[in-house]
Protein backbone atom coordinates (compact mmCIF):
# COMPACT_ATOMS: atom_id res chain seq x y z
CA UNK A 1 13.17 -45.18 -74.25
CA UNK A 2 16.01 -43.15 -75.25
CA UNK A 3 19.33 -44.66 -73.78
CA UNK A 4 21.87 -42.04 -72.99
CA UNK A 5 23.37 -43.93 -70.45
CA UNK A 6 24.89 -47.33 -70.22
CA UNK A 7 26.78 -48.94 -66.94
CA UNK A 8 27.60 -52.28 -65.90
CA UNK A 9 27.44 -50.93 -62.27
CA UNK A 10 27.05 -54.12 -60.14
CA UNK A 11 27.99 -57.72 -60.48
CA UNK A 12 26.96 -60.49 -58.08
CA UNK A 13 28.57 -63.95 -57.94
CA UNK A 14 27.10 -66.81 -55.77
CA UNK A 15 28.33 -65.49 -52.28
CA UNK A 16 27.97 -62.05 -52.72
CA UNK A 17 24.96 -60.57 -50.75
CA UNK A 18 22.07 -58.87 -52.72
CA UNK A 19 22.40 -55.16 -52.91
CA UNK A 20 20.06 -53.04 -52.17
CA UNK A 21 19.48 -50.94 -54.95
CA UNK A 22 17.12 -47.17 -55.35
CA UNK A 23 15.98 -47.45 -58.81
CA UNK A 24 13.63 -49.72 -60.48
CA UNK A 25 14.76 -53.51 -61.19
CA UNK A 26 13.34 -55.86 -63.55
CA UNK A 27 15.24 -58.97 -64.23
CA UNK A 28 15.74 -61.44 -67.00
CA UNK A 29 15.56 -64.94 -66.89
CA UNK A 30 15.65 -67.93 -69.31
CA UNK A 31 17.61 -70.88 -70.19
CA UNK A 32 21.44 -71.02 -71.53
CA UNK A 33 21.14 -69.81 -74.98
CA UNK A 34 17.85 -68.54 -74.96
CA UNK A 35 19.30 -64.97 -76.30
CA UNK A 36 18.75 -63.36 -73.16
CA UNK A 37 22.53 -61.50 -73.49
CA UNK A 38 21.45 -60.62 -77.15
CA UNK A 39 18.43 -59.37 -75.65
CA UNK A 40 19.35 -56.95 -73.35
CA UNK A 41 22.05 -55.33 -75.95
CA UNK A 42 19.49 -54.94 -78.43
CA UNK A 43 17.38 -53.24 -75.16
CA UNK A 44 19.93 -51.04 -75.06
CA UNK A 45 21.16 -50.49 -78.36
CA UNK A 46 24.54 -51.88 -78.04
CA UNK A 47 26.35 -53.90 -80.11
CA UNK A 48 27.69 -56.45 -77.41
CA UNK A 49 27.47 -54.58 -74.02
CA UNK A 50 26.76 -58.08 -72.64
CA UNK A 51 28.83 -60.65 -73.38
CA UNK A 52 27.40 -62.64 -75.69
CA UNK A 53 28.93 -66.43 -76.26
CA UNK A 54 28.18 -69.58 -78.33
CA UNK A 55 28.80 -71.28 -74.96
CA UNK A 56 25.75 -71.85 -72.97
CA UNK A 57 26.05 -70.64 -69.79
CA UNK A 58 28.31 -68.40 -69.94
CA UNK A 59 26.71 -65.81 -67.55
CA UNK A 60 27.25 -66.94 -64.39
CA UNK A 61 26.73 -64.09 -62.05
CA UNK A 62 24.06 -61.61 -61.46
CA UNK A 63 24.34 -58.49 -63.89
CA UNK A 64 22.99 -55.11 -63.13
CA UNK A 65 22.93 -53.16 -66.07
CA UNK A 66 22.11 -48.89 -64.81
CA UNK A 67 20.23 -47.49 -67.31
CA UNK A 68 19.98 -43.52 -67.54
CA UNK A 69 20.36 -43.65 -63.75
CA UNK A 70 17.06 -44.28 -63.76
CA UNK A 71 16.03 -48.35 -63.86
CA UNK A 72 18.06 -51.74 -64.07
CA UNK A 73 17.76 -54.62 -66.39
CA UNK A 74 18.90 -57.37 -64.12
CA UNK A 75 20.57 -60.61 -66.07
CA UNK A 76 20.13 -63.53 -64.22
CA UNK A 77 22.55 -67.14 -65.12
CA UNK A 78 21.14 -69.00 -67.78
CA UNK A 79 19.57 -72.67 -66.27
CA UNK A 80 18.74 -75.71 -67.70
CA UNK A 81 22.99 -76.14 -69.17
CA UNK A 82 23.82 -79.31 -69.05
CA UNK A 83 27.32 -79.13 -68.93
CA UNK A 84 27.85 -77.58 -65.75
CA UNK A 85 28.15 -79.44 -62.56
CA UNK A 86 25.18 -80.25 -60.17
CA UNK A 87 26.85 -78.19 -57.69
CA UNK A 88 27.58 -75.57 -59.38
CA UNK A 89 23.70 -75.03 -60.96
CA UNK A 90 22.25 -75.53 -57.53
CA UNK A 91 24.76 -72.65 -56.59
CA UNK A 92 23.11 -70.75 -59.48
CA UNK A 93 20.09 -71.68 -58.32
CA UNK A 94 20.59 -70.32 -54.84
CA UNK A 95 21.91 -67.52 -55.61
CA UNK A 96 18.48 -66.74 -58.19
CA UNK A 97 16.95 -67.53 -55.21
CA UNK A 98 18.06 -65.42 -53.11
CA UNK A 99 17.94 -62.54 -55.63
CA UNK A 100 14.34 -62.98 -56.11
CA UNK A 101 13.10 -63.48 -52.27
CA UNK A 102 15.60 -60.63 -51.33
CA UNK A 103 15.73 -57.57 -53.72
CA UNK A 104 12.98 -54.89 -52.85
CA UNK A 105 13.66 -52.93 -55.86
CA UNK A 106 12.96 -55.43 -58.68
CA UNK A 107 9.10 -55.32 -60.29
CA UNK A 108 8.76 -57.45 -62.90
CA UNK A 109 10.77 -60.80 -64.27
CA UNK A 110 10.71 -61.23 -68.05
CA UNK A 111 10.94 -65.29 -69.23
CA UNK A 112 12.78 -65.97 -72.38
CA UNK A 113 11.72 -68.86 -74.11
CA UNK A 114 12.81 -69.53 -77.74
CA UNK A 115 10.03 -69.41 -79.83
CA UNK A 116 11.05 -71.93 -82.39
CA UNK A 117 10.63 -75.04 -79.34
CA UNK A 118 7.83 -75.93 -76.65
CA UNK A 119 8.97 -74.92 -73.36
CA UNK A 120 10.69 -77.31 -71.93
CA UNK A 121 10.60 -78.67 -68.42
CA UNK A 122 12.96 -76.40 -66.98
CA UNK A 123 10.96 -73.72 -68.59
CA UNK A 124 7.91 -75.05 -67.28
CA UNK A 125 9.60 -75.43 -64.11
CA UNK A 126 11.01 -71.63 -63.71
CA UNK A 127 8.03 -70.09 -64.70
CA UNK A 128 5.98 -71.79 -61.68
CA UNK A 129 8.65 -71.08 -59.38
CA UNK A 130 8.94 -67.29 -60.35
CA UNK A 131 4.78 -67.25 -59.84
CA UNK A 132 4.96 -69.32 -56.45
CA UNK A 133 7.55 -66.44 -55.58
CA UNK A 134 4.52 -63.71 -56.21
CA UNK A 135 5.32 -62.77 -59.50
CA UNK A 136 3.87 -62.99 -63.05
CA UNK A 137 6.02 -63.01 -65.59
CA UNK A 138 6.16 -61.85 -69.17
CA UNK A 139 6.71 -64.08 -71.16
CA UNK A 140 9.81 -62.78 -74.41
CA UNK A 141 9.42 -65.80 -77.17
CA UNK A 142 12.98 -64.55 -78.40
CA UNK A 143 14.63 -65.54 -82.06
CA UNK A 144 11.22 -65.23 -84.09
CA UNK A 145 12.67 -64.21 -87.15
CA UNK A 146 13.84 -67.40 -87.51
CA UNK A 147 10.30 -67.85 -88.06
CA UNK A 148 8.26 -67.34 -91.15
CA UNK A 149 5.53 -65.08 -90.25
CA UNK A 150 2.82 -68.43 -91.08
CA UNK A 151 4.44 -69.74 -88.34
CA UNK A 152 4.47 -67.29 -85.33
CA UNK A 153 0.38 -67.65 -83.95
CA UNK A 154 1.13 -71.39 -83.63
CA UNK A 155 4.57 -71.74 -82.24
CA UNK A 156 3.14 -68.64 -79.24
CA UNK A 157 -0.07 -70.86 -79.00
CA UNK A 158 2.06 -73.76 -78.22
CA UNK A 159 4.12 -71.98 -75.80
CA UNK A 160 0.95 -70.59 -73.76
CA UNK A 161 -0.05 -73.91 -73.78
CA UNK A 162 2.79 -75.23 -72.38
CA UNK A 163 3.71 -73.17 -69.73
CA UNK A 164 0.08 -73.39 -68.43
CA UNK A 165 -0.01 -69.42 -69.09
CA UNK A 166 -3.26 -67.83 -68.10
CA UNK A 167 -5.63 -65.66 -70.30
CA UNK A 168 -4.33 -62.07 -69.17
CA UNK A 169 -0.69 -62.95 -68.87
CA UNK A 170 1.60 -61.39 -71.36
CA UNK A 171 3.65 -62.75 -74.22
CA UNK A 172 5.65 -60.56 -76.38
CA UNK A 173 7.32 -62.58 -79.25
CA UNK A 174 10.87 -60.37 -80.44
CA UNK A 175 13.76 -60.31 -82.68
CA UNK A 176 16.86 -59.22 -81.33
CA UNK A 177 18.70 -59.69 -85.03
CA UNK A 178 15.89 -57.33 -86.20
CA UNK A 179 14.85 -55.57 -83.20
CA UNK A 180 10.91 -56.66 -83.78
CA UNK A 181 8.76 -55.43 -80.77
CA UNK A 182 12.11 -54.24 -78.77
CA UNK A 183 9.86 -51.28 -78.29
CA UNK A 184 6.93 -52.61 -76.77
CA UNK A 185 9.35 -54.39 -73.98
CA UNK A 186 10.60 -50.88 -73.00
CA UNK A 187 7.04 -49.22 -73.32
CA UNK A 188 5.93 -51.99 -70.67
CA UNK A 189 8.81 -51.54 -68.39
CA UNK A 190 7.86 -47.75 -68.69
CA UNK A 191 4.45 -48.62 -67.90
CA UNK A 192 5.60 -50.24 -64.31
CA UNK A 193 7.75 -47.04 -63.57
CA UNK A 194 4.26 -44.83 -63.79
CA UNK A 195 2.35 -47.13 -61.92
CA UNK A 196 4.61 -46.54 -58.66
């Protein structure tokens, strides 16, 4: 995809109401400091269009990023950070919650897990939830060129294992420091925007 256009157009906190949006969503989701800021910049070619911090959980709203007036990448709050409150991650949690039961426009989540560790039971845990919500998601293993290449088969093994992932479900293992496979995210979001 060629990215003329750039806008942080909407921003949700945890009582805002979910907008209803015209063009295309598909939404990110992972833990804190699974790259998923780093992610969407390199998605969009930007240096640090989304905040990126060394502090987990950092993103703590709902961020719709307008590409070319034409599709959203939706950045959901990081979970599984264990220095926030309890009521403030089951605020998170509601809110995700609500975004995913609610928007109309969004059609497919992407899960980040880091490629370098087995999911963990958060990870386990989001992924069910986001199928017993009707969706499958695609699965980013993010960071793998902190990898040696030996390594990668293994480490995606391990993380279909994990998650419980079946045969036809879809992992794509990236670098956002190297912009590995970047591509073949956008040429599957561009798949779902023929298919309508």
């Amino acid at each position: 995809m060629i990215i003329k256009k750039v806008n942080l157009d909407i921003v949700i906190g945890v009582t805002s109401k979910i907008p209803e949006t015209t063009m295309m969503e598909v939404a990110f989701a992972g833990k804190s400091n699974v790259g998923k800021s780093s992610l969407i910049n390199a998605l969009i070619n930007r240096k640090s269009y989304a905040r990126i911090s060394s502090q987990p959980g950092k993103t703590q709203t709902i961020n719709y990023y307008n590409i070319n007036d034409s599709i959203f990448l939706v950045d959901l709050p990081g979970y599984g950070y264990a220095n926030a409150n309890e009521a403030i991650k089951a605020k998170w949690g509601k809110m995700v919650e609500r975004y995913l039961k609610n928007s109309r426009s969004l059609k497919q989540i992407f899960l980040l897990i880091d490629i370098r560790h087995n999911p963990s039971a958060n990870d386990v845990m989001m992924y069910q939830w986001i199928i017993s919500n009707g969706y499958r998601p695609v699965i980013i293993a993010t960071k793998m060129d902190k990898l040696k290449r030996s390594q990668i088969d293994k480490h995606i093994k391990e993380i279909k294992i994990g998650l419980g992932m079946e045969k036809d479900d879809l992992l794509i293992p990236v670098s956002s420091e190297t912009k590995q496979n970047i591509d073949k995210i956008w040429e599957y979001i561009e798949s779902l925007n023929v298919s309508e």
